[in-house]
C-alpha atoms as a PDB file:
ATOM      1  CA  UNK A   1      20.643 -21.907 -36.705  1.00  0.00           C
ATOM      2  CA  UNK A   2      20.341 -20.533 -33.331  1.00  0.00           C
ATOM      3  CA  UNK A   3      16.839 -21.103 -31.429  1.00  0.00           C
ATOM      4  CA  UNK A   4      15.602 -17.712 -28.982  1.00  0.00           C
ATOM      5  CA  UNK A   5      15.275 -18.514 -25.369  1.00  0.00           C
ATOM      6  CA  UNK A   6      12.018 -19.505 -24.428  1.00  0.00           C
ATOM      7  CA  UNK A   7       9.864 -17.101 -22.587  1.00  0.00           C
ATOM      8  CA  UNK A   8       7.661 -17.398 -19.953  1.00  0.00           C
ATOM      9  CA  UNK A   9       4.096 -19.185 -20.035  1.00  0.00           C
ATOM     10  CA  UNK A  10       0.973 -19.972 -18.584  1.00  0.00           C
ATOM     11  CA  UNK A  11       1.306 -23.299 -18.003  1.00  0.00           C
ATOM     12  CA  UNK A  12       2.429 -23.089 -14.295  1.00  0.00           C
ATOM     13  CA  UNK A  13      -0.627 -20.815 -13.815  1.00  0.00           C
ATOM     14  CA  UNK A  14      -2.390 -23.176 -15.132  1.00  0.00           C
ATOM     15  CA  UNK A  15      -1.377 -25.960 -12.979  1.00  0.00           C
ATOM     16  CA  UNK A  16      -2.099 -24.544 -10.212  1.00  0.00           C
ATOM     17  CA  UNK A  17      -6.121 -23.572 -11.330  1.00  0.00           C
ATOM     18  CA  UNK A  18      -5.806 -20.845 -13.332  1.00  0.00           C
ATOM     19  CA  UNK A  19      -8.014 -19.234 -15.087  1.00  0.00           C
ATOM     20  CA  UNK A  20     -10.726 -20.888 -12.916  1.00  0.00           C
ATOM     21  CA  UNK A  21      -9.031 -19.729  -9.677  1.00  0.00           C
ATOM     22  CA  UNK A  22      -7.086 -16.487  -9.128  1.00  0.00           C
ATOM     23  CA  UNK A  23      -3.220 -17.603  -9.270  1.00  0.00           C
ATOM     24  CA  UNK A  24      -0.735 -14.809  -8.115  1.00  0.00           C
ATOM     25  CA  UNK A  25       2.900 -14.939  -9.097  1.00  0.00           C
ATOM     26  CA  UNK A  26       5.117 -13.215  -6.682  1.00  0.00           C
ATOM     27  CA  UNK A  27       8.963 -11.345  -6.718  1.00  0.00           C
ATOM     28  CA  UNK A  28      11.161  -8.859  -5.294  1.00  0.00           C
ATOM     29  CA  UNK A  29      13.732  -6.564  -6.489  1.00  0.00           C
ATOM     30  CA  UNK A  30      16.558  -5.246  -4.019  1.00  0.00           C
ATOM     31  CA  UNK A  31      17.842  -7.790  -2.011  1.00  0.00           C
ATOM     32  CA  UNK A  32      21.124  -7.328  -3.180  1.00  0.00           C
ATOM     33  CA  UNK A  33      21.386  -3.435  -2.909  1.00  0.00           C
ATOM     34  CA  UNK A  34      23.143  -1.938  -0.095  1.00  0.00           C
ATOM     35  CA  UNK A  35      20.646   1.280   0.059  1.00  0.00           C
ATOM     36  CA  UNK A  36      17.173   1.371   0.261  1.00  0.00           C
ATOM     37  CA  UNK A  37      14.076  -0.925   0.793  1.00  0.00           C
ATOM     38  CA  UNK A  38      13.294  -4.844  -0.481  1.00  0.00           C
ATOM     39  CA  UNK A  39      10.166  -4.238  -2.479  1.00  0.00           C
ATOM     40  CA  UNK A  40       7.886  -7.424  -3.603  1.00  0.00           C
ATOM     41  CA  UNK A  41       5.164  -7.543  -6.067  1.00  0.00           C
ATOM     42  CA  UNK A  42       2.181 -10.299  -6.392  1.00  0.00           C
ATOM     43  CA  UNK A  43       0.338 -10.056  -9.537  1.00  0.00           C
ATOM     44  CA  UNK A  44      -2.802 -12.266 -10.925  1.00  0.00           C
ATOM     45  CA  UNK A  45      -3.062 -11.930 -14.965  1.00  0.00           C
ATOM     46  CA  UNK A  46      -5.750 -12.009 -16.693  1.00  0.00           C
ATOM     47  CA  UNK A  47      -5.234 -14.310 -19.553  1.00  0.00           C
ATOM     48  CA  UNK A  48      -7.774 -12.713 -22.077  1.00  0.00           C
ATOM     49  CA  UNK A  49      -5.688  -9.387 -21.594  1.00  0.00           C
ATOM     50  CA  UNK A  50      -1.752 -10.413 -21.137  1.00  0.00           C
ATOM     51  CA  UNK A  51       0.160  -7.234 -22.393  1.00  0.00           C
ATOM     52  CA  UNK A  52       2.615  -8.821 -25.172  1.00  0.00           C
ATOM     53  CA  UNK A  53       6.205  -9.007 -23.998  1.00  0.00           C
ATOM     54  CA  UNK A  54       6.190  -9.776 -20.736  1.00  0.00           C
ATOM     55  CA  UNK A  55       9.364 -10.966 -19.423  1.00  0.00           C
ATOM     56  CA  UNK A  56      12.011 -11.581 -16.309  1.00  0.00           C
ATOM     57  CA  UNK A  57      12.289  -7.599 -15.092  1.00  0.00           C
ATOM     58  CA  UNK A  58      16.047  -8.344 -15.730  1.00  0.00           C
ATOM     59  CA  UNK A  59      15.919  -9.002 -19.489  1.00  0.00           C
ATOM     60  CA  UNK A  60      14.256  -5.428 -20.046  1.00  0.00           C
ATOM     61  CA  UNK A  61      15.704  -2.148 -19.953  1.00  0.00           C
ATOM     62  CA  UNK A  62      14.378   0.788 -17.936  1.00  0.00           C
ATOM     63  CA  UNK A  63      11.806   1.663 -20.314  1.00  0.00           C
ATOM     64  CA  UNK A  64      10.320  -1.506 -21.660  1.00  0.00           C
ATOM     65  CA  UNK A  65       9.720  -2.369 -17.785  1.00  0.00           C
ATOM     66  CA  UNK A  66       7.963   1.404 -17.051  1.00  0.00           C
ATOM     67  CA  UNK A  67       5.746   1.215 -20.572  1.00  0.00           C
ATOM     68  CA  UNK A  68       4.872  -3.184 -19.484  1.00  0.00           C
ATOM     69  CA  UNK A  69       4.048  -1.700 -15.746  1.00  0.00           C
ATOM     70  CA  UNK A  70       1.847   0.672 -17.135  1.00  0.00           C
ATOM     71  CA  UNK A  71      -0.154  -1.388 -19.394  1.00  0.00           C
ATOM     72  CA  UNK A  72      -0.226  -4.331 -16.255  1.00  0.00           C
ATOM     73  CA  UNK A  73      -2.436  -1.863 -14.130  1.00  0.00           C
ATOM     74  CA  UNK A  74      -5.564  -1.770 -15.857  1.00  0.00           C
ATOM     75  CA  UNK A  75      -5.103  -5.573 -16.748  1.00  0.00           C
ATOM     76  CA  UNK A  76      -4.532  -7.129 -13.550  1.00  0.00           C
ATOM     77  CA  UNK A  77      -4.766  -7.399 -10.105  1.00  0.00           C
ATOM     78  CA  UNK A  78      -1.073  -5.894  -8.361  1.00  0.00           C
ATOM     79  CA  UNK A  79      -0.130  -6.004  -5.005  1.00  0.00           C
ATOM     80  CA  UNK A  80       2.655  -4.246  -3.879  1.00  0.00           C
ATOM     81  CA  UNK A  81       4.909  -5.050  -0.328  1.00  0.00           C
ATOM     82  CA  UNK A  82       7.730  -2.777   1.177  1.00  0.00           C
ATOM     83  CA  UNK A  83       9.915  -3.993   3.805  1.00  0.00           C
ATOM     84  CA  UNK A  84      11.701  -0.953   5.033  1.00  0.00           C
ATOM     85  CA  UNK A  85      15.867  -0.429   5.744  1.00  0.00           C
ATOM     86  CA  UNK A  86      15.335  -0.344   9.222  1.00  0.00           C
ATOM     87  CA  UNK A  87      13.044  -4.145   8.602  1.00  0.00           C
ATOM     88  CA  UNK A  88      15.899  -5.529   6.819  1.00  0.00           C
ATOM     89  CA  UNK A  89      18.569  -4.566   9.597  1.00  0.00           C
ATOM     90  CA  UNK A  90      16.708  -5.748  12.132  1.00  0.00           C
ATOM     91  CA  UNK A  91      14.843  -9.365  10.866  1.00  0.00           C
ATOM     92  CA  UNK A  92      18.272 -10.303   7.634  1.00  0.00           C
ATOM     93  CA  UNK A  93      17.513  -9.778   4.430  1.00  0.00           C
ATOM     94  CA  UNK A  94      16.124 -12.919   3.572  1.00  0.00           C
ATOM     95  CA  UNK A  95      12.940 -12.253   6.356  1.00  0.00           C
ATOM     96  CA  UNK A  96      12.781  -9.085   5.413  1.00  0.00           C
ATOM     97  CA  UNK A  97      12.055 -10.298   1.587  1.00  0.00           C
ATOM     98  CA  UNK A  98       9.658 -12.830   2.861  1.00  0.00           C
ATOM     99  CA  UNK A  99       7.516 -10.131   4.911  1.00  0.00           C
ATOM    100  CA  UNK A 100       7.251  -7.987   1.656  1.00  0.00           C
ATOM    101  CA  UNK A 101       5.895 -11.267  -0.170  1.00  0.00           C
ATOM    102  CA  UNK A 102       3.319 -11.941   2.507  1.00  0.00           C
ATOM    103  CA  UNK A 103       2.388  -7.949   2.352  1.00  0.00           C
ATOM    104  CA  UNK A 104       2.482  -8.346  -1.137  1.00  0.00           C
ATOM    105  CA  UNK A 105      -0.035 -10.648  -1.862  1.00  0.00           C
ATOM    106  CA  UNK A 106      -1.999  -9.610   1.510  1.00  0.00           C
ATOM    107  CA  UNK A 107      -2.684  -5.914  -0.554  1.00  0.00           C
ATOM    108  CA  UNK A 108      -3.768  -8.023  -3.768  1.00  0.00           C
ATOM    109  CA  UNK A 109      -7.620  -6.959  -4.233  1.00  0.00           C
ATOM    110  CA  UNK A 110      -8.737 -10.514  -3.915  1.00  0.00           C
ATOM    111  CA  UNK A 111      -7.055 -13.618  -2.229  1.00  0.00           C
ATOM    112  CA  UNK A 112      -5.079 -16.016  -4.579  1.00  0.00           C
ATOM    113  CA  UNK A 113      -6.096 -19.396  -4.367  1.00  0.00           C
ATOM    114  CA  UNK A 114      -2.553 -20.175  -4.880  1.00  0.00           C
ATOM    115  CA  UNK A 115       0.823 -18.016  -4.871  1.00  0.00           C
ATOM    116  CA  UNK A 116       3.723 -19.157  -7.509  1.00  0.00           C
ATOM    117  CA  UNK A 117       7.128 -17.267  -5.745  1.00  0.00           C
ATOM    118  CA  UNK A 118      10.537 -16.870  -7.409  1.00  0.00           C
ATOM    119  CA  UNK A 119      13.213 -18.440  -6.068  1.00  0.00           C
ATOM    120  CA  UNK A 120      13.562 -21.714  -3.954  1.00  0.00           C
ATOM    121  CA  UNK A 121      11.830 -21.054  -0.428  1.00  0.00           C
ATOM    122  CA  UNK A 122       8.872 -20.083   0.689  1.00  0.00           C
ATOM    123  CA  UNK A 123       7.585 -17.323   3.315  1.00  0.00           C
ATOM    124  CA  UNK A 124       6.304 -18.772   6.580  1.00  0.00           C
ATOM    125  CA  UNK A 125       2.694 -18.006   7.668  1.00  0.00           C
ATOM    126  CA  UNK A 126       0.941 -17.260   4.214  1.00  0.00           C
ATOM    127  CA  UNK A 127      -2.675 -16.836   3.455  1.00  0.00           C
ATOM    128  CA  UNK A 128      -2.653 -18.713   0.563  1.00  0.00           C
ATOM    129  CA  UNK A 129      -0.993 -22.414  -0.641  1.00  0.00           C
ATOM    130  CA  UNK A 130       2.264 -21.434  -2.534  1.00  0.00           C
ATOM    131  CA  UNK A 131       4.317 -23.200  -5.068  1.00  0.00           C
ATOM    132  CA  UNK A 132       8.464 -21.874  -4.604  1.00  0.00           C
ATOM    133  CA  UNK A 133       9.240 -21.872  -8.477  1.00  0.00           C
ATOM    134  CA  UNK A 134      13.309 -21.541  -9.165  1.00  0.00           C
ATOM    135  CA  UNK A 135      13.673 -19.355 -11.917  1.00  0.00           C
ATOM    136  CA  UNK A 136      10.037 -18.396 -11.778  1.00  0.00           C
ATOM    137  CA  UNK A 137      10.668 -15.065 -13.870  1.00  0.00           C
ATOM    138  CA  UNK A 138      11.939 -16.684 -16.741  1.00  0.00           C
ATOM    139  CA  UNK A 139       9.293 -19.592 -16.706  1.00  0.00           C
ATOM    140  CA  UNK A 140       6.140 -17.979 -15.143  1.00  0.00           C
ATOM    141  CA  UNK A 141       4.062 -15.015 -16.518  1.00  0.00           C
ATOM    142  CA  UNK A 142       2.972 -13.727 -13.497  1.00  0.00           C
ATOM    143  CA  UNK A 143       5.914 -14.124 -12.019  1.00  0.00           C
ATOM    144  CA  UNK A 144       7.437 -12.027 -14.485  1.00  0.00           C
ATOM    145  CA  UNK A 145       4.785  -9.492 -14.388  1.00  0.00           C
ATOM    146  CA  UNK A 146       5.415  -9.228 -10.433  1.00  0.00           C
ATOM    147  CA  UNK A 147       9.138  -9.079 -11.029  1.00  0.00           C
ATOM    148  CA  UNK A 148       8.131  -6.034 -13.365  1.00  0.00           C
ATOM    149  CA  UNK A 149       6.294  -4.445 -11.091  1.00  0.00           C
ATOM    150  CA  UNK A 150       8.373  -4.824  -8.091  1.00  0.00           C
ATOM    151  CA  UNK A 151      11.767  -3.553  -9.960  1.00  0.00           C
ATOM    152  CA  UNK A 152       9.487  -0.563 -11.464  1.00  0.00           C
ATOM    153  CA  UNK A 153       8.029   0.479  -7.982  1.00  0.00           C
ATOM    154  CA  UNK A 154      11.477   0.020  -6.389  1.00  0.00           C
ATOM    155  CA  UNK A 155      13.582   2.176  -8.653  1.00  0.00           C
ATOM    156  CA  UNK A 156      10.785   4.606  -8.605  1.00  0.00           C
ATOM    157  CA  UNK A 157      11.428   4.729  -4.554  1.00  0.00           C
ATOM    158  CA  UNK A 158      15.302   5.270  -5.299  1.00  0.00           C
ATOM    159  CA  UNK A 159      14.768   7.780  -7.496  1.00  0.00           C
ATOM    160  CA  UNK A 160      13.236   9.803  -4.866  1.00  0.00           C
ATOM    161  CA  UNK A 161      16.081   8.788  -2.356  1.00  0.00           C
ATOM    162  CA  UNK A 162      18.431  10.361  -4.546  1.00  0.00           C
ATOM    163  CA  UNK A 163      16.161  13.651  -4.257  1.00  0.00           C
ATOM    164  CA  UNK A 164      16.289  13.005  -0.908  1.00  0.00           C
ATOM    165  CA  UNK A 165      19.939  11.999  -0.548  1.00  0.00           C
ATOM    166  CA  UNK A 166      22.406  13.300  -2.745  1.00  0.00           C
ATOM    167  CA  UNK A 167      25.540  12.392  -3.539  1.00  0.00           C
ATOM    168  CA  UNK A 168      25.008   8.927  -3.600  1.00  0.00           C
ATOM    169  CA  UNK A 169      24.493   8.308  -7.201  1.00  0.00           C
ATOM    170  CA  UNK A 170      21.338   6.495  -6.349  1.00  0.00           C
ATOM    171  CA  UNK A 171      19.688   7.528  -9.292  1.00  0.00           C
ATOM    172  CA  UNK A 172      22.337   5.460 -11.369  1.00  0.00           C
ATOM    173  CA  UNK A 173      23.133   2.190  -9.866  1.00  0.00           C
ATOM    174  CA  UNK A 174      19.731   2.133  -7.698  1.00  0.00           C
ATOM    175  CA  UNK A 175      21.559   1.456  -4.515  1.00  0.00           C
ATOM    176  CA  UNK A 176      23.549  -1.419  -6.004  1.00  0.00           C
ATOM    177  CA  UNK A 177      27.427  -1.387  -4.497  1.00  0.00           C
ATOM    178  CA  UNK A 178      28.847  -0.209  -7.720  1.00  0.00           C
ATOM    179  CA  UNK A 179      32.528   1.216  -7.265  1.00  0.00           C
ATOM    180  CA  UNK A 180      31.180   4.296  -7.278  1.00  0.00           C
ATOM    181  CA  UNK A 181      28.892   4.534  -4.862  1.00  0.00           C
ATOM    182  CA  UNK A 182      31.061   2.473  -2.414  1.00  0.00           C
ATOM    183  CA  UNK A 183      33.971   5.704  -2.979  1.00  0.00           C
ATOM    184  CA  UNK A 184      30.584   7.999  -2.442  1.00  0.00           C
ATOM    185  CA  UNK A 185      29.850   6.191   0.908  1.00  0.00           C
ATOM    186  CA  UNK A 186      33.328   6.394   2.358  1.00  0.00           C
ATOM    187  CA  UNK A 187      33.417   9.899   1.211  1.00  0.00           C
ATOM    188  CA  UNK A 188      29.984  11.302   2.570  1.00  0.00           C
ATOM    189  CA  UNK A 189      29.161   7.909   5.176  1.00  0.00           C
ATOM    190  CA  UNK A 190      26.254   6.400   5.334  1.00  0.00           C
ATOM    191  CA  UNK A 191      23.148   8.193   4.622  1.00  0.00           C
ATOM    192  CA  UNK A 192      20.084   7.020   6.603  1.00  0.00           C
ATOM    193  CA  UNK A 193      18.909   4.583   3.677  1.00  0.00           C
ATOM    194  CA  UNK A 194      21.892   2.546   3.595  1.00  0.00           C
ATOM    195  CA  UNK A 195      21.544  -1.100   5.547  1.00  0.00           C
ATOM    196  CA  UNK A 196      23.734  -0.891   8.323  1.00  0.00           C
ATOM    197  CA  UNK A 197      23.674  -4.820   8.521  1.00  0.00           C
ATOM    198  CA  UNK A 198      25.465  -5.305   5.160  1.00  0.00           C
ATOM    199  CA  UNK A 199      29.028  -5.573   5.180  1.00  0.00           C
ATOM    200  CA  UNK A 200      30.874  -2.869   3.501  1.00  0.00           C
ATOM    201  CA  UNK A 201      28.212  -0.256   5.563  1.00  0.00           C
ATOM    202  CA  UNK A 202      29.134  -2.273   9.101  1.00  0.00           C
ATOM    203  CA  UNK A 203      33.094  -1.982   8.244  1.00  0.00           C
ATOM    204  CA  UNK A 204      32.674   1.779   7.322  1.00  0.00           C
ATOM    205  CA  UNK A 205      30.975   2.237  10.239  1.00  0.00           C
ATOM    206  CA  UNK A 206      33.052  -0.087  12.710  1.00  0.00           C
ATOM    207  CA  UNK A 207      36.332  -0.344  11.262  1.00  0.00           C
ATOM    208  CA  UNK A 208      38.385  -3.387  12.019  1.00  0.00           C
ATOM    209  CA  UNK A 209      41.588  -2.334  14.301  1.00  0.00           C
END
């Protein structure tokens, strides 16, 4: 008999003062991506109105995550935090994730009394206590609602990149370095939304001798 993963909960939320005090869970989607911006999401749930199936962004297909986005709006509070290409060349990748959390859950309509984040470090200089939660996505609700909402928000940007950009394939592997966008970069060079700090865009554009 096999047993389905567990999904995430509301007992971190809880935890940390929920429902009493607004608890944010925060993500990003596109650190790995060698085109376009980091985007992070923070997102407070109501618990009375949790849309059902909320899950890590990266357990859903395309439009699961669009139809779960659009029935988080109404329900909850969503903040939304860009760091830009030219951000993430110039502070790393890492910063430049950190300074779309903190813009995240700085556009949140009101201030989290605490901030649950994915991963295993925490941004410096945040206006609320924060909890770094590894696997957060898979364990926390909000967390998995802000890992929605950032993924939905980013692809929406690369969609429009590939408008803006073509060629690429961006609307396909979302900036990702798939085999075939690396051939379309070598082919067509960068474009001006690639991140000139990451490797295989620095050795196109200064070629070892």
């Amino acid at each position: 008999m096999t047993t389905k993963p567990a999904l995430p909960d509301y007992a971190l939320e809880r935890e940390a003062g929920a429902p009493a005090h607004p608890v944010c869970g925060v993500d990003e989607a596109g650190r790995g991506p060698l085109a376009g911006p980091v985007v992070a999401a923070a997102v407070i749930l109501d618990p009375a109105h949790i849309p059902p199936g909320l899950n890590d962004s990266k357990k859903l297909d395309a439009a699961r995550r669009e139809a779960l986005f659009a029935a988080l709006r109404p329900a909850a509070a969503i903040g939304i935090g860009i760091a830009s290409v030219e951000e993430i060349d110039s502070l790393n990748i890492l910063q430049a994730t950190f300074l779309a959390m903190t813009r995240a859950i700085a556009a949140l309509p009101r201030a989290p009394h605490v901030a649950l984040i994915d991963g295993n470090r925490l941004p410096k200089q945040l206006p609320c206590p924060a909890r770094a939660v590894v696997r957060g996505d898979a364990r926390s609700l909000s967390i998995a609602a802000a890992s929605i909402a950032a993924k939905v928000t980013r692809d929406r940007m690369m969609l429009a990149l590939a408008e803006n950009h073509p060629g690429y394939g961006f609307e396909r592997h979302m900036g990702y370095g798939t085999a075939a966008h690396l051939e379309a970069i070598s082919r067509l060079g960068p474009s001006p939304a690639h991140r000139r700090s990451f490797a295989p865009i620095r050795n196109i554009l200064s070629p070892s001798p």
